[in-house]
N, C-alpha and C. Protein backbone atom coordinates (compact mmCIF):
# COMPACT_ATOMS: atom_id res chain seq x y z
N UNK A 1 -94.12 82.49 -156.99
CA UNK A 1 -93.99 81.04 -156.86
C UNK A 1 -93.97 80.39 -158.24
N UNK A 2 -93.24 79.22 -158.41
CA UNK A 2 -92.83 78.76 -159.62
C UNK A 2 -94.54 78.03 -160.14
N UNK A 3 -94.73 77.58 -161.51
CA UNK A 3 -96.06 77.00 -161.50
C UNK A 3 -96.12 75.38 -160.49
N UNK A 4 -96.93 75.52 -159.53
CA UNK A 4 -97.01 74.50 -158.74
C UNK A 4 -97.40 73.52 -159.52
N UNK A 5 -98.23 73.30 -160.33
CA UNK A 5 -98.33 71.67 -161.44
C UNK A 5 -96.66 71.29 -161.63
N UNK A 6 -96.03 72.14 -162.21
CA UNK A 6 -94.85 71.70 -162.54
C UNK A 6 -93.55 71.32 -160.93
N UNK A 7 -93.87 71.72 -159.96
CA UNK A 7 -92.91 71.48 -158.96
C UNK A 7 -93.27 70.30 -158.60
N UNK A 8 -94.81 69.74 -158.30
CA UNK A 8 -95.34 68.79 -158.33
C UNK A 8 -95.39 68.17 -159.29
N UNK A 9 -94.74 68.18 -160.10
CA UNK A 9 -95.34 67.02 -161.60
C UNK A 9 -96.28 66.28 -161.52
N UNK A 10 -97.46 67.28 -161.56
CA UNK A 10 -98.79 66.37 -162.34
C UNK A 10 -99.49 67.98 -163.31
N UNK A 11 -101.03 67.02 -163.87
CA UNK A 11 -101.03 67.56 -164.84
C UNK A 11 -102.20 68.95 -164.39
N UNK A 12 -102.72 69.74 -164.85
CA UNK A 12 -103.36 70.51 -164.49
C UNK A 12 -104.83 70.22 -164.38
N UNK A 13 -105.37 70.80 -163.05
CA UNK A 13 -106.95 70.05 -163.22
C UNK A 13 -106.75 68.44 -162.47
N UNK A 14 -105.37 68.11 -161.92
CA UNK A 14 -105.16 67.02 -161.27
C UNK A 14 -106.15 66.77 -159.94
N UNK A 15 -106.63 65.39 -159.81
CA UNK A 15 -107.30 65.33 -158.45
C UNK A 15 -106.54 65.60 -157.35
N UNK A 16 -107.18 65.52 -156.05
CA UNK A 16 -106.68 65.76 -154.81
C UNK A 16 -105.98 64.55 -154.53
N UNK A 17 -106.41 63.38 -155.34
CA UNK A 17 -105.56 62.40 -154.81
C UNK A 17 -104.44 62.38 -155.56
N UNK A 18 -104.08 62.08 -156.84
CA UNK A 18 -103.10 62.13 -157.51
C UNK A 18 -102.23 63.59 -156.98
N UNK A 19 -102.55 64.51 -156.27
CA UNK A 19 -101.68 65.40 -156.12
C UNK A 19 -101.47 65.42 -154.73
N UNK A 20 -101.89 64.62 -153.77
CA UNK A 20 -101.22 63.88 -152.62
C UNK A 20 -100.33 63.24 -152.68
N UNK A 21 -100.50 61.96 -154.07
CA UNK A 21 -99.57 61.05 -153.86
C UNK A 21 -98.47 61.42 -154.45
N UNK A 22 -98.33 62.86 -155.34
CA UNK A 22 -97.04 63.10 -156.08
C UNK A 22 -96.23 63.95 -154.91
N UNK A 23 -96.92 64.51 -154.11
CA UNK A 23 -96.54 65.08 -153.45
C UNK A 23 -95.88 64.04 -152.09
N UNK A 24 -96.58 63.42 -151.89
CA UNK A 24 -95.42 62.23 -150.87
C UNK A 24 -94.21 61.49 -151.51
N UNK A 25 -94.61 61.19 -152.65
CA UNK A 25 -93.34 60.96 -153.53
C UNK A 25 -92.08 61.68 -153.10
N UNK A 26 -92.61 63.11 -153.38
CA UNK A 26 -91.75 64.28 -153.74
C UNK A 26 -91.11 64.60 -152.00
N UNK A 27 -91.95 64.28 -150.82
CA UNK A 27 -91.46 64.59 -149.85
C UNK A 27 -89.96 63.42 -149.33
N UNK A 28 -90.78 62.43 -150.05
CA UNK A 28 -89.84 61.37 -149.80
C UNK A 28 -88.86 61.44 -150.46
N UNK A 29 -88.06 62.07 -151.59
CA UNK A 29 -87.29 61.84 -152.23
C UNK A 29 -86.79 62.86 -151.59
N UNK A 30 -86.74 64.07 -151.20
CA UNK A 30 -86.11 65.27 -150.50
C UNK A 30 -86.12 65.74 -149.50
N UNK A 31 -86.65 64.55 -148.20
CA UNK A 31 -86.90 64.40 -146.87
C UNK A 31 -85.32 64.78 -146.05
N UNK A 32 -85.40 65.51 -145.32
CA UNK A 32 -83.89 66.23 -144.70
C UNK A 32 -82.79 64.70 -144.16
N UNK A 33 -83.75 63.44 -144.20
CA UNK A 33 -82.82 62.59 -143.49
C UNK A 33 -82.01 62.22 -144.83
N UNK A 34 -82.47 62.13 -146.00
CA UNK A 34 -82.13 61.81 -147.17
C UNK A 34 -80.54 62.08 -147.62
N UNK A 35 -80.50 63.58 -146.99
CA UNK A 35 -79.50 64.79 -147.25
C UNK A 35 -78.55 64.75 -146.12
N UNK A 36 -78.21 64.05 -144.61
CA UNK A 36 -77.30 64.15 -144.15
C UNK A 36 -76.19 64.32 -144.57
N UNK A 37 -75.59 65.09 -143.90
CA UNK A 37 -73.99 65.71 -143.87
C UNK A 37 -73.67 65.47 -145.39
N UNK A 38 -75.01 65.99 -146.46
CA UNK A 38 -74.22 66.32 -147.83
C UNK A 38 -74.29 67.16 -147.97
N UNK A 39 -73.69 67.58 -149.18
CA UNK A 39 -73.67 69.44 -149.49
C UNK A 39 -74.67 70.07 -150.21
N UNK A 40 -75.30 69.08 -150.71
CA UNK A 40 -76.54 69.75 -151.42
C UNK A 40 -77.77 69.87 -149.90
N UNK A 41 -77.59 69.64 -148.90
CA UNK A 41 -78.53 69.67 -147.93
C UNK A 41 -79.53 71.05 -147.79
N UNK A 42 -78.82 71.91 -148.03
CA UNK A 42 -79.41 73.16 -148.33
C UNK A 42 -80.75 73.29 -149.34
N UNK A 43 -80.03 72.93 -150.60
CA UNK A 43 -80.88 72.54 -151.76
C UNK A 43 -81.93 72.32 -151.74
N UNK A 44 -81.82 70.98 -151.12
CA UNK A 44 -83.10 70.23 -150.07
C UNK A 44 -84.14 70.52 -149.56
N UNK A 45 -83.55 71.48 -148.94
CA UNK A 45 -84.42 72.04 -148.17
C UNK A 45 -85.64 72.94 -148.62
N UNK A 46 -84.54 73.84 -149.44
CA UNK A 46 -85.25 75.18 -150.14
C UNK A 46 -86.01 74.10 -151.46
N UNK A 47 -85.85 72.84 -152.27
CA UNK A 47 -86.83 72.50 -152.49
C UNK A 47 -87.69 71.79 -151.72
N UNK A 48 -88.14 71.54 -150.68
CA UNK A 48 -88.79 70.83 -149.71
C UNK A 48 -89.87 71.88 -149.24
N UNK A 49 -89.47 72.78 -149.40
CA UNK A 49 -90.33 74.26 -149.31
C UNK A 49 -91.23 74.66 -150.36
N UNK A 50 -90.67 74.43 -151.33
CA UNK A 50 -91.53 74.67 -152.28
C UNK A 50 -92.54 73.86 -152.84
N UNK A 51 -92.37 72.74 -152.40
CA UNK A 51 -93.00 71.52 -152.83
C UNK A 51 -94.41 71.57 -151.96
N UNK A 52 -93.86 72.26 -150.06
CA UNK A 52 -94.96 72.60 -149.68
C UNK A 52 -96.12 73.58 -150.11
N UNK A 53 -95.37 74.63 -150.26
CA UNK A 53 -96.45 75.92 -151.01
C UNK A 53 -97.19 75.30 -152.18
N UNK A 54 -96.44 74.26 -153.14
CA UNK A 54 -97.29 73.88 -154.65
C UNK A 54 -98.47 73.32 -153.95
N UNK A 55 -98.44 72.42 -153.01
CA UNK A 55 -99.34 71.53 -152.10
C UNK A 55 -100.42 72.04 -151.87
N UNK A 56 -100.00 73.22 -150.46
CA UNK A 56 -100.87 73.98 -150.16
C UNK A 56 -101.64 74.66 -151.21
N UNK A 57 -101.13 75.44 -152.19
CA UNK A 57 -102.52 76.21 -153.49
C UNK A 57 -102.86 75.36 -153.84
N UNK A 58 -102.31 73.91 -154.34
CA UNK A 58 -103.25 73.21 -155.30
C UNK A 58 -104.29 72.89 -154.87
N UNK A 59 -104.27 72.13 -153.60
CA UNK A 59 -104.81 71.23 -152.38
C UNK A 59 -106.24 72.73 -152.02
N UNK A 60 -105.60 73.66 -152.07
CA UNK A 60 -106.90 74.95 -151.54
C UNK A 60 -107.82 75.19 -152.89
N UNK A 61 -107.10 75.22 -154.34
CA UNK A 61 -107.63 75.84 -154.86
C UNK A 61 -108.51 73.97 -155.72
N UNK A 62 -108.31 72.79 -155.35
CA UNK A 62 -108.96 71.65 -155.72
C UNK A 62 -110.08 71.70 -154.91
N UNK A 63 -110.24 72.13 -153.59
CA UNK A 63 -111.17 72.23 -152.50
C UNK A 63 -111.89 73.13 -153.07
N UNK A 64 -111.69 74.06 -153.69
CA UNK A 64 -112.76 75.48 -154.07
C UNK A 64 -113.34 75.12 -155.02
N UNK A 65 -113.02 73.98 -156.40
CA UNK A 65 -113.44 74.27 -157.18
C UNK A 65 -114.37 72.88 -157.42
N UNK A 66 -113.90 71.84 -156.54
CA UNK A 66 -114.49 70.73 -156.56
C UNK A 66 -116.07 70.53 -156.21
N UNK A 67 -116.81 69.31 -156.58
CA UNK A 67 -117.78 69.37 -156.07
C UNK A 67 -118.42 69.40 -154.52
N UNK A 68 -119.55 69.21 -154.18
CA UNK A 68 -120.02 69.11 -153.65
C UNK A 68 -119.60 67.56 -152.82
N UNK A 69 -119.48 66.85 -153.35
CA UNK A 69 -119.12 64.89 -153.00
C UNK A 69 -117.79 65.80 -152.23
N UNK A 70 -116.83 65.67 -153.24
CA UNK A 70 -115.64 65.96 -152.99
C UNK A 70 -115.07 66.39 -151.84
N UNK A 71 -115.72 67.45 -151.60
CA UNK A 71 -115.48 68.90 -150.68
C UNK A 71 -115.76 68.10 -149.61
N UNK A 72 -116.56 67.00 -149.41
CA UNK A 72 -117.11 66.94 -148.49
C UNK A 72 -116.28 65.58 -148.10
N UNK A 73 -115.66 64.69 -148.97
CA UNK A 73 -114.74 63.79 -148.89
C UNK A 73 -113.53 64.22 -148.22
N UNK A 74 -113.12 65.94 -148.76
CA UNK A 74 -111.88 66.37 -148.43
C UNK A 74 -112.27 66.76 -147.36
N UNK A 75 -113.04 67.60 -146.69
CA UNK A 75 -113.34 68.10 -144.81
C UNK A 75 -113.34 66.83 -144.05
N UNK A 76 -114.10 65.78 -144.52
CA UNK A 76 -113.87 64.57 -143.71
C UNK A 76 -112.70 64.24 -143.49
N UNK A 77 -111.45 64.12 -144.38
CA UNK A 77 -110.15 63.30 -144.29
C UNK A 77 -109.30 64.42 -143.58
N UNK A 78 -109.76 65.55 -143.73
CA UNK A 78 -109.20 66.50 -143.12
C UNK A 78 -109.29 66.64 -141.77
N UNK A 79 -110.93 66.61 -141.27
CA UNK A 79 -111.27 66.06 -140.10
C UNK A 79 -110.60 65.03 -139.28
N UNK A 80 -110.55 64.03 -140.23
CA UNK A 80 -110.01 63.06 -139.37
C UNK A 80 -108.32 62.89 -138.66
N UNK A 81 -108.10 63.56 -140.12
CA UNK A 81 -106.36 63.34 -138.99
C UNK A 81 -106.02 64.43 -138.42
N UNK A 82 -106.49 65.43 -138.27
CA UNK A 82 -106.69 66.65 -136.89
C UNK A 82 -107.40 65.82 -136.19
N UNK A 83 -108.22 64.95 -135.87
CA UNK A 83 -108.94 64.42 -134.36
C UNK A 83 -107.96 63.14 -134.58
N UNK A 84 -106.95 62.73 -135.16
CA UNK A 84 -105.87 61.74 -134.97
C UNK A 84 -104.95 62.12 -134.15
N UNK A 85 -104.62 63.70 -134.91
CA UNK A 85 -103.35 64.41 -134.17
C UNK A 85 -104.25 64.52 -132.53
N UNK A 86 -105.34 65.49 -132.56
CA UNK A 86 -105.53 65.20 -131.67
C UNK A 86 -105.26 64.58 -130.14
N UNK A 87 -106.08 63.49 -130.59
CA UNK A 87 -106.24 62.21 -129.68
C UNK A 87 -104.43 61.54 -129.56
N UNK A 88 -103.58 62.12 -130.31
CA UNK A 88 -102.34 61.57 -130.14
C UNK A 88 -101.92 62.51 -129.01
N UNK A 89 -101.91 63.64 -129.27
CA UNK A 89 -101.44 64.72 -128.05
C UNK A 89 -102.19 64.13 -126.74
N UNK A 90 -103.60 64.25 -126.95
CA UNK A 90 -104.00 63.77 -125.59
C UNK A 90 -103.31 62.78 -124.83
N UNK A 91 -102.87 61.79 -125.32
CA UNK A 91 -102.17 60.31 -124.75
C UNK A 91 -100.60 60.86 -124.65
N UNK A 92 -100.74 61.72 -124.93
CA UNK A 92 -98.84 62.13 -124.94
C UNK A 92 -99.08 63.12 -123.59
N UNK A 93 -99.82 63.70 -123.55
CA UNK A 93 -99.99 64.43 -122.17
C UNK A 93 -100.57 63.89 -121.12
N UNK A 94 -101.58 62.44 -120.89
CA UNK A 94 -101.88 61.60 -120.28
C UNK A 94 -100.41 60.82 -120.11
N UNK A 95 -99.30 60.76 -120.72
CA UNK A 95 -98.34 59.73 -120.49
C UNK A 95 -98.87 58.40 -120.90
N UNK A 96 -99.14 58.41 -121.79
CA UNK A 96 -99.70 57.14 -122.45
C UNK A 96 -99.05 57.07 -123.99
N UNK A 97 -97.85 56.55 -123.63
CA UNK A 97 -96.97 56.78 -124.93
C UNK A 97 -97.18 55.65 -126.05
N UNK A 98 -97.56 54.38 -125.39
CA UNK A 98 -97.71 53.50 -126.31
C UNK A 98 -98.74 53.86 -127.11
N UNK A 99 -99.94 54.34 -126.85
CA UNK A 99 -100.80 54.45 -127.38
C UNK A 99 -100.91 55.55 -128.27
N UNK A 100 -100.12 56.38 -127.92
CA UNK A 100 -100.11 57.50 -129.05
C UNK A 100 -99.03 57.13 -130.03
N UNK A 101 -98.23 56.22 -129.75
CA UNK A 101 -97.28 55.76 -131.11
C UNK A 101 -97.85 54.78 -132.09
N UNK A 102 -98.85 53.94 -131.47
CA UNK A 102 -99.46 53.05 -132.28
C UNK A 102 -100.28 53.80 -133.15
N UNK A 103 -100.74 54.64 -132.63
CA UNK A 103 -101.78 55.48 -134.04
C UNK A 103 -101.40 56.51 -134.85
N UNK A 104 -99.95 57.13 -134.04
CA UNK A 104 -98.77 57.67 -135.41
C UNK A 104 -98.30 56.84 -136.39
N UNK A 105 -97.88 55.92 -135.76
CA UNK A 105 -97.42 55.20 -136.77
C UNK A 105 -98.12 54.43 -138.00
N UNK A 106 -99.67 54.43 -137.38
CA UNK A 106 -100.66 53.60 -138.42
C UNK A 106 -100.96 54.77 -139.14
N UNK A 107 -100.38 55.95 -139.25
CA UNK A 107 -100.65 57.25 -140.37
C UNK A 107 -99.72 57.19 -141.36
N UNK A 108 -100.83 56.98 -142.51
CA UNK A 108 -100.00 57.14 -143.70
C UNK A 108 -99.10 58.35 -144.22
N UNK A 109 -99.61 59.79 -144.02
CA UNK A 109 -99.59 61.12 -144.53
C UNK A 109 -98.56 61.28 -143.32
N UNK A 110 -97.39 61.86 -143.16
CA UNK A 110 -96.14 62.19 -142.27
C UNK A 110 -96.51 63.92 -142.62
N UNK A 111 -97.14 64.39 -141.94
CA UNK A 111 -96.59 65.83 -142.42
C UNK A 111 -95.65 66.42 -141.54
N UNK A 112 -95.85 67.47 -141.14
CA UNK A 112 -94.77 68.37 -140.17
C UNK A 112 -95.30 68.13 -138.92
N UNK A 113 -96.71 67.62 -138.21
CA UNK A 113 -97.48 67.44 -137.12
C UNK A 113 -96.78 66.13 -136.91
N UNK A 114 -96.87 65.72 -138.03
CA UNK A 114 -96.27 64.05 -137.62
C UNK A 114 -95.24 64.04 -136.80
N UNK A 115 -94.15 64.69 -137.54
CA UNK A 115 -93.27 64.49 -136.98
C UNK A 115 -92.46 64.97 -135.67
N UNK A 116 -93.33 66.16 -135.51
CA UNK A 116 -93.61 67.08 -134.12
C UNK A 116 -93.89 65.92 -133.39
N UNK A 117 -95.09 65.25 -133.22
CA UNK A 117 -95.40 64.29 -132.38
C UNK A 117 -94.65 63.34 -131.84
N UNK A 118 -93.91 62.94 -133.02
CA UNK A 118 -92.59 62.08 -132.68
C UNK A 118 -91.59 62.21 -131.88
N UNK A 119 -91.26 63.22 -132.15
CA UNK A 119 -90.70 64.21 -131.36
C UNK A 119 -90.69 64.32 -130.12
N UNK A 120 -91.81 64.39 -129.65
CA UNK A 120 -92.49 64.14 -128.43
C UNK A 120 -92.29 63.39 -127.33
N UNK A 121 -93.40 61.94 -128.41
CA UNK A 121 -93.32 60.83 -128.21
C UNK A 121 -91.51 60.14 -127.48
N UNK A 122 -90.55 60.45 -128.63
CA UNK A 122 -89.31 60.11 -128.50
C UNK A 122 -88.73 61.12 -127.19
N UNK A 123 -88.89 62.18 -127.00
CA UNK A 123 -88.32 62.75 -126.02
C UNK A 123 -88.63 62.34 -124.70
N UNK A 124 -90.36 62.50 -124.62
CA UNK A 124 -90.56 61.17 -123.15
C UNK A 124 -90.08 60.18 -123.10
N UNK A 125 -89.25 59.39 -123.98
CA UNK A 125 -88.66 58.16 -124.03
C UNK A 125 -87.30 58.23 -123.58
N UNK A 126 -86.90 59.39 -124.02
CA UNK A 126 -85.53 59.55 -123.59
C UNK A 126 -84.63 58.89 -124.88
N UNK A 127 -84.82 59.77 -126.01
CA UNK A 127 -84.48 59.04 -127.46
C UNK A 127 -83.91 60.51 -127.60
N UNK A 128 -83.17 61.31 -127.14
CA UNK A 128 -83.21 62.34 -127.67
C UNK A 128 -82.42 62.85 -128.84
N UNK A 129 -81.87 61.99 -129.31
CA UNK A 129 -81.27 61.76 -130.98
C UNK A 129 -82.19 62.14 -131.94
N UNK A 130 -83.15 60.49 -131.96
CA UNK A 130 -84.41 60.39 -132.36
C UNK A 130 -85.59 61.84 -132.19
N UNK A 131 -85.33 62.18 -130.70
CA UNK A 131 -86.09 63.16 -130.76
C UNK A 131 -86.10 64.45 -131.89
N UNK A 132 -84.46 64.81 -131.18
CA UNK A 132 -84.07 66.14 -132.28
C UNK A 132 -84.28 65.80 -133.70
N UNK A 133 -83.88 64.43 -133.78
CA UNK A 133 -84.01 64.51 -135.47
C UNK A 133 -85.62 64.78 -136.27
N UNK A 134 -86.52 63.97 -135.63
CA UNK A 134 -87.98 64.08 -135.79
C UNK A 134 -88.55 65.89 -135.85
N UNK A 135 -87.48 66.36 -134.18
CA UNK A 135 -88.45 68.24 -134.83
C UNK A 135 -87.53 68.70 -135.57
N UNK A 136 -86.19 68.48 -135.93
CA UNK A 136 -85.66 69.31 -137.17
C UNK A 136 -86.60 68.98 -138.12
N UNK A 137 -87.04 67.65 -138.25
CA UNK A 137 -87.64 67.59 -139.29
C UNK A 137 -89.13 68.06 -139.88
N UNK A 138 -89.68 68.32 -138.60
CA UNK A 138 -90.86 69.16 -138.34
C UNK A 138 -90.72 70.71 -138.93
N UNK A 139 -89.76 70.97 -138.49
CA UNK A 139 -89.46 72.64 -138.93
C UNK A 139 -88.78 72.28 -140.01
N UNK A 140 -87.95 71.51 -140.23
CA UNK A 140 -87.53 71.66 -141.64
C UNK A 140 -88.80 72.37 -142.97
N UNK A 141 -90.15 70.92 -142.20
CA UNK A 141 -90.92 70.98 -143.25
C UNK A 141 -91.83 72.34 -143.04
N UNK A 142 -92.14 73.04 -141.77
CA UNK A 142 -92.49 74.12 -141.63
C UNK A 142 -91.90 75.03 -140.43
N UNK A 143 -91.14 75.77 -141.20
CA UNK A 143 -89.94 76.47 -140.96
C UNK A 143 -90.97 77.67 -140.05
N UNK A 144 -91.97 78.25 -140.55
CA UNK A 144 -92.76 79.23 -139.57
C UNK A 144 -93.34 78.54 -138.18
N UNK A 145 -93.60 78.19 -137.74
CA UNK A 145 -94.37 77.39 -136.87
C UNK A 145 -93.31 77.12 -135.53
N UNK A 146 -93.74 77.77 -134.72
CA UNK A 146 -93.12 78.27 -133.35
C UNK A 146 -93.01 77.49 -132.69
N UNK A 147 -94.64 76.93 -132.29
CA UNK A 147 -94.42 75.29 -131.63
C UNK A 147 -93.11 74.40 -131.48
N UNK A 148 -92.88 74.21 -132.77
CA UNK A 148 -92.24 73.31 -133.12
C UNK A 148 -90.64 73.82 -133.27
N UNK A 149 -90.85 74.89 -133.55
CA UNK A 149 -89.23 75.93 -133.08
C UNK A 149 -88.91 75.61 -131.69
N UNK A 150 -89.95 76.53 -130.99
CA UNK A 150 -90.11 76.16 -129.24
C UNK A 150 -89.31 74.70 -128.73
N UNK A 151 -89.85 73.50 -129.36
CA UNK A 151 -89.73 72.22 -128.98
C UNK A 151 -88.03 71.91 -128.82
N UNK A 152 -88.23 72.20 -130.29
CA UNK A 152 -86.37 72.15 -130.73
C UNK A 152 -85.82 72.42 -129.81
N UNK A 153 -85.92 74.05 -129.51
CA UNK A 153 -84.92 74.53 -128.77
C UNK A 153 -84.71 74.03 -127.08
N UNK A 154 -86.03 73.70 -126.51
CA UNK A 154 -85.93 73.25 -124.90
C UNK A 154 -85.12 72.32 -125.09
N UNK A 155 -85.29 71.43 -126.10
CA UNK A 155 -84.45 69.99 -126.11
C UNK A 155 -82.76 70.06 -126.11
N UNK A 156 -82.67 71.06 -127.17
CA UNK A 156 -81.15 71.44 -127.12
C UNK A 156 -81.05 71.78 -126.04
N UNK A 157 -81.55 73.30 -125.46
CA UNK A 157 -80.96 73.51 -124.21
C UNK A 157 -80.84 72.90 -123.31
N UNK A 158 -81.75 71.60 -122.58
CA UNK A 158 -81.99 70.78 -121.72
C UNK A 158 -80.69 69.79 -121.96
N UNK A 159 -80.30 69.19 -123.00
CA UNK A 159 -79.61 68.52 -123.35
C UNK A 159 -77.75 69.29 -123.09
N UNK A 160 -78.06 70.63 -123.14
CA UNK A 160 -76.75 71.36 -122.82
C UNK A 160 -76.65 71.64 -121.40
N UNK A 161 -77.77 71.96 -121.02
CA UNK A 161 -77.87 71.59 -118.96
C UNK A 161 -77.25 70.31 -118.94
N UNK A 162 -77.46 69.54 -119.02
CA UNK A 162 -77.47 68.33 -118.65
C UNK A 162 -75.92 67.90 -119.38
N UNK A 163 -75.37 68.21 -120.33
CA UNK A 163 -73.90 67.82 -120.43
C UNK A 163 -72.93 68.92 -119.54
N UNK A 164 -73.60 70.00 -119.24
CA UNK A 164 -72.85 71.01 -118.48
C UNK A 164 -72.27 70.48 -116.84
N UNK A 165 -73.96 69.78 -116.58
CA UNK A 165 -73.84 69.50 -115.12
C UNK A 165 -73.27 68.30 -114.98
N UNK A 166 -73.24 67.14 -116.07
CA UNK A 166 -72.06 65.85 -116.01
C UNK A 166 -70.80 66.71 -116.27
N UNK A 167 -70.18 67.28 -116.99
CA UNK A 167 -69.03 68.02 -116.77
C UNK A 167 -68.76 68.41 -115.64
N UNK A 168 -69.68 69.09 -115.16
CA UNK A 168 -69.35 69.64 -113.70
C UNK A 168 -68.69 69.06 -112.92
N UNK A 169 -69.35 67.83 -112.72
CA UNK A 169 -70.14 66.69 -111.51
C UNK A 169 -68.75 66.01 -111.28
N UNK A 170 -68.31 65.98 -112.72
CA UNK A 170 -66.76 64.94 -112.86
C UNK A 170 -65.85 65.83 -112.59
N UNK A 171 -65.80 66.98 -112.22
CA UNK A 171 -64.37 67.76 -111.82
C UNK A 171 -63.84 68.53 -113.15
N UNK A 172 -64.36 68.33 -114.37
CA UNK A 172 -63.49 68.46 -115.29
C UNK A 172 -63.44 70.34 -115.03
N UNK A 173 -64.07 70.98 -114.77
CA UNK A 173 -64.04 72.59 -115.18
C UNK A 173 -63.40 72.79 -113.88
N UNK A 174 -62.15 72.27 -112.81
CA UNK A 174 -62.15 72.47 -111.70
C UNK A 174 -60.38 71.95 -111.58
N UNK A 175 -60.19 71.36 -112.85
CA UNK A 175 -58.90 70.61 -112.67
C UNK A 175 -57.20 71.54 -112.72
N UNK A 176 -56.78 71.77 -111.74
CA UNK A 176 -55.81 72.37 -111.81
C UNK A 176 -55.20 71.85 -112.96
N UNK A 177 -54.10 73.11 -113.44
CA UNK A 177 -53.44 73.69 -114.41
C UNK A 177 -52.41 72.91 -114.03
N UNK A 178 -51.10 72.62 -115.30
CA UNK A 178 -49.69 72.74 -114.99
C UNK A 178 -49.21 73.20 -114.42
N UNK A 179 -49.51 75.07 -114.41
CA UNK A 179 -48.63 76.00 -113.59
C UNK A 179 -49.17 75.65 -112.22
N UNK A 180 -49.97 75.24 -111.84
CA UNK A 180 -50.38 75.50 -110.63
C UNK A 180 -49.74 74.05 -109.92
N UNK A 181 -49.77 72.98 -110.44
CA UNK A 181 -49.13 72.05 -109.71
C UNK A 181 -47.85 72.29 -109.59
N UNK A 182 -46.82 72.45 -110.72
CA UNK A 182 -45.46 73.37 -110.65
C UNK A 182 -45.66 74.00 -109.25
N UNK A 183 -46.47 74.90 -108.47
CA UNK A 183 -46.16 76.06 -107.62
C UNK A 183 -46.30 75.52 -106.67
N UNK A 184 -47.28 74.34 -106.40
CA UNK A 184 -47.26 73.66 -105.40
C UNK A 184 -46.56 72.74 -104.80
N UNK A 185 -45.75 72.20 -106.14
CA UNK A 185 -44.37 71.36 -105.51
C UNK A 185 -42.97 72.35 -105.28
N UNK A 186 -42.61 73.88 -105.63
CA UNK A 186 -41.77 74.20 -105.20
C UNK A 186 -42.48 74.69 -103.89
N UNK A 187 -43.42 75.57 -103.73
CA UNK A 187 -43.97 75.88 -102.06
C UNK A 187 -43.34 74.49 -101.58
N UNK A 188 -43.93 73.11 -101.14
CA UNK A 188 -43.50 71.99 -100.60
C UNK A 188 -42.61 71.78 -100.81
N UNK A 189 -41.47 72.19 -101.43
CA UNK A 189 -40.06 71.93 -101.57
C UNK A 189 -39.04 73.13 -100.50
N UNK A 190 -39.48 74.21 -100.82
CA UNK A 190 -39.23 75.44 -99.84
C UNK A 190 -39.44 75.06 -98.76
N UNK A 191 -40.80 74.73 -97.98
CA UNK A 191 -41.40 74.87 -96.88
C UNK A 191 -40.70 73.91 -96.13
N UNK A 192 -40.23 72.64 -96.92
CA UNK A 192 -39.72 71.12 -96.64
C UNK A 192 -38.22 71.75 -96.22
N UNK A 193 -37.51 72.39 -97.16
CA UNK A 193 -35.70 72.84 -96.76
C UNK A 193 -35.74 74.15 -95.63
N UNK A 194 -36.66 74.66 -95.28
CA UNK A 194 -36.66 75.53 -94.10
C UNK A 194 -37.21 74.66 -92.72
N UNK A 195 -37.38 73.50 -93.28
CA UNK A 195 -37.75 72.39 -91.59
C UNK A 195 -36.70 71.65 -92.03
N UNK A 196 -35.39 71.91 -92.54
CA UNK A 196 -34.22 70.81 -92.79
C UNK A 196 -34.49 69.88 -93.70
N UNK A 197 -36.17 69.90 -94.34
CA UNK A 197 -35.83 68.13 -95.23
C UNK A 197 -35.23 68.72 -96.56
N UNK A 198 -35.80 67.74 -97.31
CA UNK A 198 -35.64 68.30 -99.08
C UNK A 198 -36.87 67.43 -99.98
N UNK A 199 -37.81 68.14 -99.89
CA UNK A 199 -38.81 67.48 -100.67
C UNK A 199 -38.41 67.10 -102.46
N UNK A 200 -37.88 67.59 -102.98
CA UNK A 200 -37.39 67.87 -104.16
C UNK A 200 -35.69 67.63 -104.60
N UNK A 201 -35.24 66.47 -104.41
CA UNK A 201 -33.83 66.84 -103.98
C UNK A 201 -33.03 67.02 -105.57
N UNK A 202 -33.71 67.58 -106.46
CA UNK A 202 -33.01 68.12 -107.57
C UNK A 202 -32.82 69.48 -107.53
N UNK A 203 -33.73 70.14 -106.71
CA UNK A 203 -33.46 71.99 -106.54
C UNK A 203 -32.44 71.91 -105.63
């Protein structure tokens, strides 16, 4: 891994806060919505990755070495937005959508949970634009994490049921061919000059 001070630009021995906030900076400037349908989107990504890993050691190894106050500042804040995420799932599985969007949205820190939730949130809504875009962006930011693979994929597939069976529904996979109407107006043209008419009176 490259030196994480430097992917993060701050300085070494940086606090936990200053290396939060460089790090939201940094998410924000290389956030996958940023990068639509450009060509550096790739780029993006693979730095969006790395920016996580600098995060994660710094963020573990500031926790190890910090004090006593500290440590105990950082389990609290840590605490708290796991019993945020939490209590957001709960209301998302109660069907209580308003209420779990009002307290996503009053979160400052967007990580990859965040946006899983959204995800969610937006898919019970029937946003499913919004939806997909929120868990790409979930896995974008953590590409291991199954959950959130999982999510993706029901949505696509559900979303491909569901254009399959409006296709259906409208006739389109059912619509006779050229050749086949062709065969059906000479049969009725034949069938018509062997009872004397002429269905066709150019043959």
């Amino acid at each position: 891994m490259s030196n994480p001070y430097e992917v993060l630009g701050v300085r070494e021995g940086a606090s936990a806060e200053e290396i939060k906030n460089a790090y939201r900076e940094l998410v924000k400037r290389y956030h996958p919505d940023q990068y639509m349908n450009n060509p550096l989107s790739d780029l993006a990504e693979e730095k969006l990755k790395e920016i996580n890993e600098a995060y994660d050691f710094l963020m573990k190894k500031v926790n190890q070495s910090s004090s006593y106050r500290n440590e105990s500042y950082n389990q609290k804040e840590s605490y708290s937005d796991s019993s945020m995420y939490g209590q957001i799932r709960n209301y998302i599985n109660r069907g209580n959508l308003a209420a779990a969007e009002d307290i996503l949205q009053g979160m400052d820190t967007r990580e990859a949970e965040w946006y899983y939730l959204a995800g969610l949130i937006y898919t019970r809504k029937g946003w499913y634009n919004e939806a997909r875009s929120s868990l790409q962006t979930a896995l974008n930011m953590a590409p291991g994490n199954r959950e959130y693979r999982d999510a993706l994929n029901r949505l696509n597939n559900s979303n491909r049921q569901y254009q399959s069976t409006v296709h259906n529904r409208r006739g389109y996979g059912n619509d006779p061919d050229l050749c086949g109407i062709c065969q059906c107006l000479i049969c009725t043209d034949c069938c018509c000059e062997c009872a004397g008419g002429d269905f066709i009176s150019c043959c």
